[in-house]
N, C-alpha and C. Protein backbone atom coordinates (compact mmCIF):
# COMPACT_ATOMS: atom_id res chain seq x y z
N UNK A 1 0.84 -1.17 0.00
CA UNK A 1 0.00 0.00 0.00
C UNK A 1 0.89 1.23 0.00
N UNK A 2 0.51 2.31 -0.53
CA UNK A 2 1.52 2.98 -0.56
C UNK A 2 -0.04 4.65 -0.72
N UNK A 3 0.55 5.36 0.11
CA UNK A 3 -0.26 6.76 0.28
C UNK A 3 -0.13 7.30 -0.68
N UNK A 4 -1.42 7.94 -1.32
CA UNK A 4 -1.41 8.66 -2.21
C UNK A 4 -1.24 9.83 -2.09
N UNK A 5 -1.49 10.73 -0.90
CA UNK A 5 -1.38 12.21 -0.43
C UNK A 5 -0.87 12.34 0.39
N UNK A 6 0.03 13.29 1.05
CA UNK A 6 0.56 13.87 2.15
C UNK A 6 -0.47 13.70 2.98
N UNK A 7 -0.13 13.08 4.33
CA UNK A 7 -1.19 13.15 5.53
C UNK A 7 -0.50 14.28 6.76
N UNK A 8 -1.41 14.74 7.36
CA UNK A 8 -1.50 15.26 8.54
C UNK A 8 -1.92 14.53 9.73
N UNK A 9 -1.55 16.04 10.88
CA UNK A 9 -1.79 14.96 11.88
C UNK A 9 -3.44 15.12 12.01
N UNK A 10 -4.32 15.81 11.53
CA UNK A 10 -5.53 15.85 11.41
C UNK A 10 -6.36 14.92 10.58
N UNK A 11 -5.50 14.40 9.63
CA UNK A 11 -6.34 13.58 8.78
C UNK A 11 -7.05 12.79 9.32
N UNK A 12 -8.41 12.36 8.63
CA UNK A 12 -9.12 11.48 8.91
C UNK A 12 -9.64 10.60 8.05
N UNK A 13 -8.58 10.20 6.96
CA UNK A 13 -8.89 9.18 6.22
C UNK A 13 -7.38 9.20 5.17
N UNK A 14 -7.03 7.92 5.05
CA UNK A 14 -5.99 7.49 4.19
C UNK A 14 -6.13 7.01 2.76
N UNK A 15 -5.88 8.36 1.54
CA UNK A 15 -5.48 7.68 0.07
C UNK A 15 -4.66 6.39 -0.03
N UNK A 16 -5.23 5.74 -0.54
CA UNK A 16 -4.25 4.17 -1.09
C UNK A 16 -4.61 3.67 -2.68
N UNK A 17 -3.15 3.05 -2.69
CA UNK A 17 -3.31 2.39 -3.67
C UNK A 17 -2.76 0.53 -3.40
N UNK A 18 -3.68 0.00 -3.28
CA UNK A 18 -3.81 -1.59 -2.86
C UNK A 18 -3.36 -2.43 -4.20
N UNK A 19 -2.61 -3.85 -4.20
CA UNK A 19 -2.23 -4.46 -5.17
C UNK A 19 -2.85 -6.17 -4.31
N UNK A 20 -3.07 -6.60 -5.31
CA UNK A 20 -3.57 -8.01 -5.11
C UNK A 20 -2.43 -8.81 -5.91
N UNK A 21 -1.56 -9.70 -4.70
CA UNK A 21 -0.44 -10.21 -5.26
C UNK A 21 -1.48 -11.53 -6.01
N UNK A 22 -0.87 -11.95 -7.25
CA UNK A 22 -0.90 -13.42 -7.85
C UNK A 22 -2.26 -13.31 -8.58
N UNK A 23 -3.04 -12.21 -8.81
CA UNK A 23 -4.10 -12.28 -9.70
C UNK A 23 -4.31 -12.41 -10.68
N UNK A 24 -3.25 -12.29 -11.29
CA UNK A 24 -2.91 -12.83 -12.74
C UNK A 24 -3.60 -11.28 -13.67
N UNK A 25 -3.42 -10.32 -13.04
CA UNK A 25 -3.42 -8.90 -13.73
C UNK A 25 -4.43 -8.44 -13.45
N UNK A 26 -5.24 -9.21 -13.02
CA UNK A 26 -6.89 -8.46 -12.60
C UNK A 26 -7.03 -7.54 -11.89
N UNK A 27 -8.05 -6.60 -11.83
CA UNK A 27 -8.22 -5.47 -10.79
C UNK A 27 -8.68 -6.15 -9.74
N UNK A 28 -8.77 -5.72 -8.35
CA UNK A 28 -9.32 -5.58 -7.21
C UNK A 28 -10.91 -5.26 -7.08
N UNK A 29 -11.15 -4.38 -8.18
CA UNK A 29 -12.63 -3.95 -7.89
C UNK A 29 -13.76 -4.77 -8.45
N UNK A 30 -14.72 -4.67 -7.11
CA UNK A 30 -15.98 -5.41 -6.83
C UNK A 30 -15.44 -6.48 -5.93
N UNK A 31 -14.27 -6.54 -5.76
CA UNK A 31 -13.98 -7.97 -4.79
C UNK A 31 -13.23 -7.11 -3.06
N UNK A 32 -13.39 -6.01 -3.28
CA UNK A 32 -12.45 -5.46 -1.82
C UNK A 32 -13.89 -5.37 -0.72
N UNK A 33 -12.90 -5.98 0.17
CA UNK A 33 -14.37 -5.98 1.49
C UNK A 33 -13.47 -4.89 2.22
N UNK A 34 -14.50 -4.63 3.42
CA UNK A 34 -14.18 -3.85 4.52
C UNK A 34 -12.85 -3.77 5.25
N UNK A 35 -12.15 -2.74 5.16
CA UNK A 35 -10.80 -2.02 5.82
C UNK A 35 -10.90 -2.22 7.45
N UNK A 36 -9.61 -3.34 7.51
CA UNK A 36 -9.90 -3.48 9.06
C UNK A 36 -8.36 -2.29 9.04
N UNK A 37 -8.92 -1.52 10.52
CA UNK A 37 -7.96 -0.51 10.81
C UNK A 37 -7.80 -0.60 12.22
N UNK A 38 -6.77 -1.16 12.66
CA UNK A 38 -5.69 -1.08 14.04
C UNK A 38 -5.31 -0.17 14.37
N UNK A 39 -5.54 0.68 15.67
CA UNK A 39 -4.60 1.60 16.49
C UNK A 39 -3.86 1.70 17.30
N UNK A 40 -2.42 1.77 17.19
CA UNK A 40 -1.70 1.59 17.75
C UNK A 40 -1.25 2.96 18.99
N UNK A 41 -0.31 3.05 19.55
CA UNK A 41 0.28 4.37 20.01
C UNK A 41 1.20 4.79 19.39
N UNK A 42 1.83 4.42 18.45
CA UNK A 42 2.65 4.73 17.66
C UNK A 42 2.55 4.93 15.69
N UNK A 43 1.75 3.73 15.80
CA UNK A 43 1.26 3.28 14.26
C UNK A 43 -0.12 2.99 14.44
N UNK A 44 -0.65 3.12 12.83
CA UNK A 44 -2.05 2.91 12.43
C UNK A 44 -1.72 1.75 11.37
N UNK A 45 -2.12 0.52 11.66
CA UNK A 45 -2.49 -0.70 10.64
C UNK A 45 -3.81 -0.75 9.83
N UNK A 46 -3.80 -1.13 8.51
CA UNK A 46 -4.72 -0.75 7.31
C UNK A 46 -4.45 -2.09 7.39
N UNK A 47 -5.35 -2.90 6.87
CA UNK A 47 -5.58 -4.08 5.86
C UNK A 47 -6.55 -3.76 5.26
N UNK A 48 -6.39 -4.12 3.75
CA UNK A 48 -7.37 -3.83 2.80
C UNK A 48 -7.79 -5.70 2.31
N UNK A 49 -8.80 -6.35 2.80
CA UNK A 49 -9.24 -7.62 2.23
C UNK A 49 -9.55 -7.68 1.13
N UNK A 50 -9.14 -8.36 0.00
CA UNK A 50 -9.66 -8.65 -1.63
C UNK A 50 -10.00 -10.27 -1.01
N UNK A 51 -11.46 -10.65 -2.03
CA UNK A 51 -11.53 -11.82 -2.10
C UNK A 51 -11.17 -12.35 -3.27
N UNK A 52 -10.82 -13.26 -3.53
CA UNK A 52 -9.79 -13.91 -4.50
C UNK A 52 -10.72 -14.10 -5.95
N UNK A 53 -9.43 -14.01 -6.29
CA UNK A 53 -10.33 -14.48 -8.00
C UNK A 53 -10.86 -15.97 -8.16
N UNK A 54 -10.47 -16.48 -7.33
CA UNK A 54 -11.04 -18.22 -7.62
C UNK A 54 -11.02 -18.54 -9.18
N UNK A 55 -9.96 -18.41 -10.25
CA UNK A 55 -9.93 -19.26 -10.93
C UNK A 55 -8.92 -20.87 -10.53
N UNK A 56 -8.94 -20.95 -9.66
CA UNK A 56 -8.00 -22.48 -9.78
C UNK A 56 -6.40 -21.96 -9.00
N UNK A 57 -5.42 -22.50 -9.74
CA UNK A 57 -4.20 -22.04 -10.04
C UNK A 57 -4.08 -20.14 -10.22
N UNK A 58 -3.38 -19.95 -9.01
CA UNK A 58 -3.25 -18.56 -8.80
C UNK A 58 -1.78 -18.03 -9.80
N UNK A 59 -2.18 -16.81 -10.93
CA UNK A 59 -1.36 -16.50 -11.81
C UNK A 59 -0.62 -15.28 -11.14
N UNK A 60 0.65 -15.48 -11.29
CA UNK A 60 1.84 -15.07 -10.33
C UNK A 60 2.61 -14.23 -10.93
N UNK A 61 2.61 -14.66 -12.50
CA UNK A 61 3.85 -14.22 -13.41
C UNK A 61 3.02 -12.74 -13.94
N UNK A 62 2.19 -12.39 -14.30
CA UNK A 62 1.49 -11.15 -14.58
C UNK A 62 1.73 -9.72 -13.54
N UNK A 63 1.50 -8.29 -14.03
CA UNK A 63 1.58 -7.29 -13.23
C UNK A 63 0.45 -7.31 -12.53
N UNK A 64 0.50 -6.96 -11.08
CA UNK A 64 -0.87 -6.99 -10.49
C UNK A 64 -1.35 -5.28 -10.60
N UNK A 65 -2.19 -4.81 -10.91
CA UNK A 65 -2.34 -3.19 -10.61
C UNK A 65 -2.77 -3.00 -9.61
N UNK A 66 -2.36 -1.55 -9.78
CA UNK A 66 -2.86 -0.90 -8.43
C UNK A 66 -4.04 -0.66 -8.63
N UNK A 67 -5.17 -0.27 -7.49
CA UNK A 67 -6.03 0.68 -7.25
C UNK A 67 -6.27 1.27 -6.35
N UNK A 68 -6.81 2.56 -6.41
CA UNK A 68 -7.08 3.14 -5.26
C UNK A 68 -8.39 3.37 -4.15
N UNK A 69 -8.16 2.80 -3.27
CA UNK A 69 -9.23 2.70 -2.12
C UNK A 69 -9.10 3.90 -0.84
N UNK A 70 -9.92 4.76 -0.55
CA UNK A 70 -9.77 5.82 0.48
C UNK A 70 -10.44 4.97 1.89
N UNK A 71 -9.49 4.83 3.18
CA UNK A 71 -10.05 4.23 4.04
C UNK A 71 -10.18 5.34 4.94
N UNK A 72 -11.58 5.41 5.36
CA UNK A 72 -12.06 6.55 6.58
C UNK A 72 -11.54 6.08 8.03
N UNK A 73 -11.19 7.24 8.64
CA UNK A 73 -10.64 6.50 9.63
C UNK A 73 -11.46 7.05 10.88
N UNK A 74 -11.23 6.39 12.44
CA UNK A 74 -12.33 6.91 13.57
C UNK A 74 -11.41 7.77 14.33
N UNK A 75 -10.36 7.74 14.05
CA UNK A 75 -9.08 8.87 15.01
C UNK A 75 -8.35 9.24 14.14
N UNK A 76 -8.32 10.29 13.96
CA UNK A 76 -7.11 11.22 13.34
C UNK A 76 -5.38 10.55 13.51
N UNK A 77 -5.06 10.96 12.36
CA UNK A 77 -3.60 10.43 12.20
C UNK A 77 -3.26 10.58 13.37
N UNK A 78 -2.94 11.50 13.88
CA UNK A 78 -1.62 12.65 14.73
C UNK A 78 -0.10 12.36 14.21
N UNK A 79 0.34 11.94 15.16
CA UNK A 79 1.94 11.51 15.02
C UNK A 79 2.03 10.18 14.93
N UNK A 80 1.15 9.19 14.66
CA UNK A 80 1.27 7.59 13.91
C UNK A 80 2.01 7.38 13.02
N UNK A 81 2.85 6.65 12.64
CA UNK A 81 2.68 6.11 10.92
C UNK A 81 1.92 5.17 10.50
N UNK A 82 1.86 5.23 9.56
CA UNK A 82 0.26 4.19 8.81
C UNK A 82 1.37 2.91 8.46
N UNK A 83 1.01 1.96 8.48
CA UNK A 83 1.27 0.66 8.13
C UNK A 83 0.45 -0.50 7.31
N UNK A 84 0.89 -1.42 6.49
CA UNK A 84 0.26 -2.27 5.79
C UNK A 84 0.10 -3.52 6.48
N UNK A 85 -1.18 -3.41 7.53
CA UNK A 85 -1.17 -4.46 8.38
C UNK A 85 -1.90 -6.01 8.21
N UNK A 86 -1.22 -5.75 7.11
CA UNK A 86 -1.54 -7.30 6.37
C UNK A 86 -1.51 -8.83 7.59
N UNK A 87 -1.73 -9.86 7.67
CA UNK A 87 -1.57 -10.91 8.81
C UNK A 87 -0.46 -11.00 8.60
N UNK A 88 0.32 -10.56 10.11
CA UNK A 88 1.51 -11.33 10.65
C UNK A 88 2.77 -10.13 10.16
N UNK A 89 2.00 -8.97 9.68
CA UNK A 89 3.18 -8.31 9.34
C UNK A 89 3.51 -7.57 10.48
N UNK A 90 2.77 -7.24 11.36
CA UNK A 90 2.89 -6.06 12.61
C UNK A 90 2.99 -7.25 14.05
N UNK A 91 3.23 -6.52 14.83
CA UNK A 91 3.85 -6.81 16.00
C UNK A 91 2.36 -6.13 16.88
N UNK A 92 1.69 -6.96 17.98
CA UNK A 92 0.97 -6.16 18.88
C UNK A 92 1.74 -4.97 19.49
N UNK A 93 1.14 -4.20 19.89
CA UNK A 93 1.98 -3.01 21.18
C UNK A 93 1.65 -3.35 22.09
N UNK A 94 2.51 -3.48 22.62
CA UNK A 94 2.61 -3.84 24.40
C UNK A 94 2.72 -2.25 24.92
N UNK A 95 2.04 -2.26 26.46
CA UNK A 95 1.97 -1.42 27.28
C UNK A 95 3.55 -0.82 27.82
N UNK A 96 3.72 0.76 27.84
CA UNK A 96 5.04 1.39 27.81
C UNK A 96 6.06 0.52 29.21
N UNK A 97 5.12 -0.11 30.11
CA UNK A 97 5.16 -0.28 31.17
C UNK A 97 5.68 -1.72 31.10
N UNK A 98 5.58 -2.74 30.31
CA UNK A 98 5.64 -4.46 29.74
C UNK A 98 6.98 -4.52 30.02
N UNK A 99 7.41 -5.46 31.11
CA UNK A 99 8.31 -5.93 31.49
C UNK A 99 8.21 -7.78 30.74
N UNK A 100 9.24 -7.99 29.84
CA UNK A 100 8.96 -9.59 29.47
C UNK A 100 10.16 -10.09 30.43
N UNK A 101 9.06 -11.23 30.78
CA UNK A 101 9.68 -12.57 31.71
C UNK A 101 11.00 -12.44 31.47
N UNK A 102 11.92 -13.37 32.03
CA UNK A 102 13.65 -14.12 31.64
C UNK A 102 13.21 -14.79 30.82
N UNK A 103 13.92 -15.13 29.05
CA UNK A 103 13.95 -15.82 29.00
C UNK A 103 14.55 -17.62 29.83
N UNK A 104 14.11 -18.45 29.36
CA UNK A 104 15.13 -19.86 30.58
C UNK A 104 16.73 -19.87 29.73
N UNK A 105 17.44 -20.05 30.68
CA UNK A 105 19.21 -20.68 30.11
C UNK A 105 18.66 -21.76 29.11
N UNK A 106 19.52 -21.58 27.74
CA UNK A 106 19.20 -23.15 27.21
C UNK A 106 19.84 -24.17 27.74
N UNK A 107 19.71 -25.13 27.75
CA UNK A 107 20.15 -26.44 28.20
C UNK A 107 21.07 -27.10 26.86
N UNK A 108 22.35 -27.33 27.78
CA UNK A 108 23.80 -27.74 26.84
C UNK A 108 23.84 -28.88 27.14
N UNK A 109 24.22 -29.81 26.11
CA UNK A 109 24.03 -31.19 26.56
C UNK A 109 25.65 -31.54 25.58
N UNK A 110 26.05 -32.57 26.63
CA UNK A 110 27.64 -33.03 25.67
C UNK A 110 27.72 -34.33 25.78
C-alpha cells in the first residue's frame, strides 16, 4: 500500500493504492471488502481484504495493478505512521510499562 497524499496529523482518512499479489493482472474492484484498521500508540495498521479471484491455479507471473481505495478512519492520524497491516506483518503493542519474563538458560548437553 503505498499513500497517495501527504497526511496530517488531522487527517481522517488514508489515500491508497492496494495491489492483489498473484491475480494474474486483474483489478481488485468489486472484490475489496471492509478495511480493518488497528490503532496503535505509535502506528495505524490498514488491511485492505480482496476476495480472490477463484480461478484455480493462482497467476503469479502477470503485473498486479494498483487501485485506489480511500479508508475513513475513527481517530485522526496525529503523530502515527500508517502501516500495511496485512496478517503477521505487525507486532501487537505492548503497554510502555511491559516488562517480558527471563527468557530460561538453554540447556547444553555433551
Amino acid at each position: 500500500m503505498a499513500p497517495c497524499r501527504t497526511l496530517t496529523a488531522t487527517s481522517s482518512s488514508v489515500d491508497l493504492f492496494i495491489t492483489e499479489p498473484c491475480s494474474g493482472g486483474e483489478s481488485p474492484a468489486g472484490r475489496i471488502e471492509d478495511p480493518i484498521v488497528e490503532y496503535g500508540i505509535t502506528t495505524i495498521w490498514i488491511t485492505v481484504p480482496v476476495r480472490s479471484v477463484s480461478k484455480g491455479l493462482m497467476e503469479c507471473f502477470k503485473a498486479d495493478p494498483e487501485y485506489p481505495v480511500v479508508v475513513e478512519l475513527t481517530q485522526p492520524v496525529a503523530d502515527r505512521q500508517i502501516k500495511n497491516g496485512y496478517a503477521g506483518n505487525h507486532p501487537k503493542e505492548l503497554p510502555a510499562d511491559f516488562s517480558p519474563a527471563p527468557l530460561p538458560r538453554p540447556v547444553t548437553r555433551l
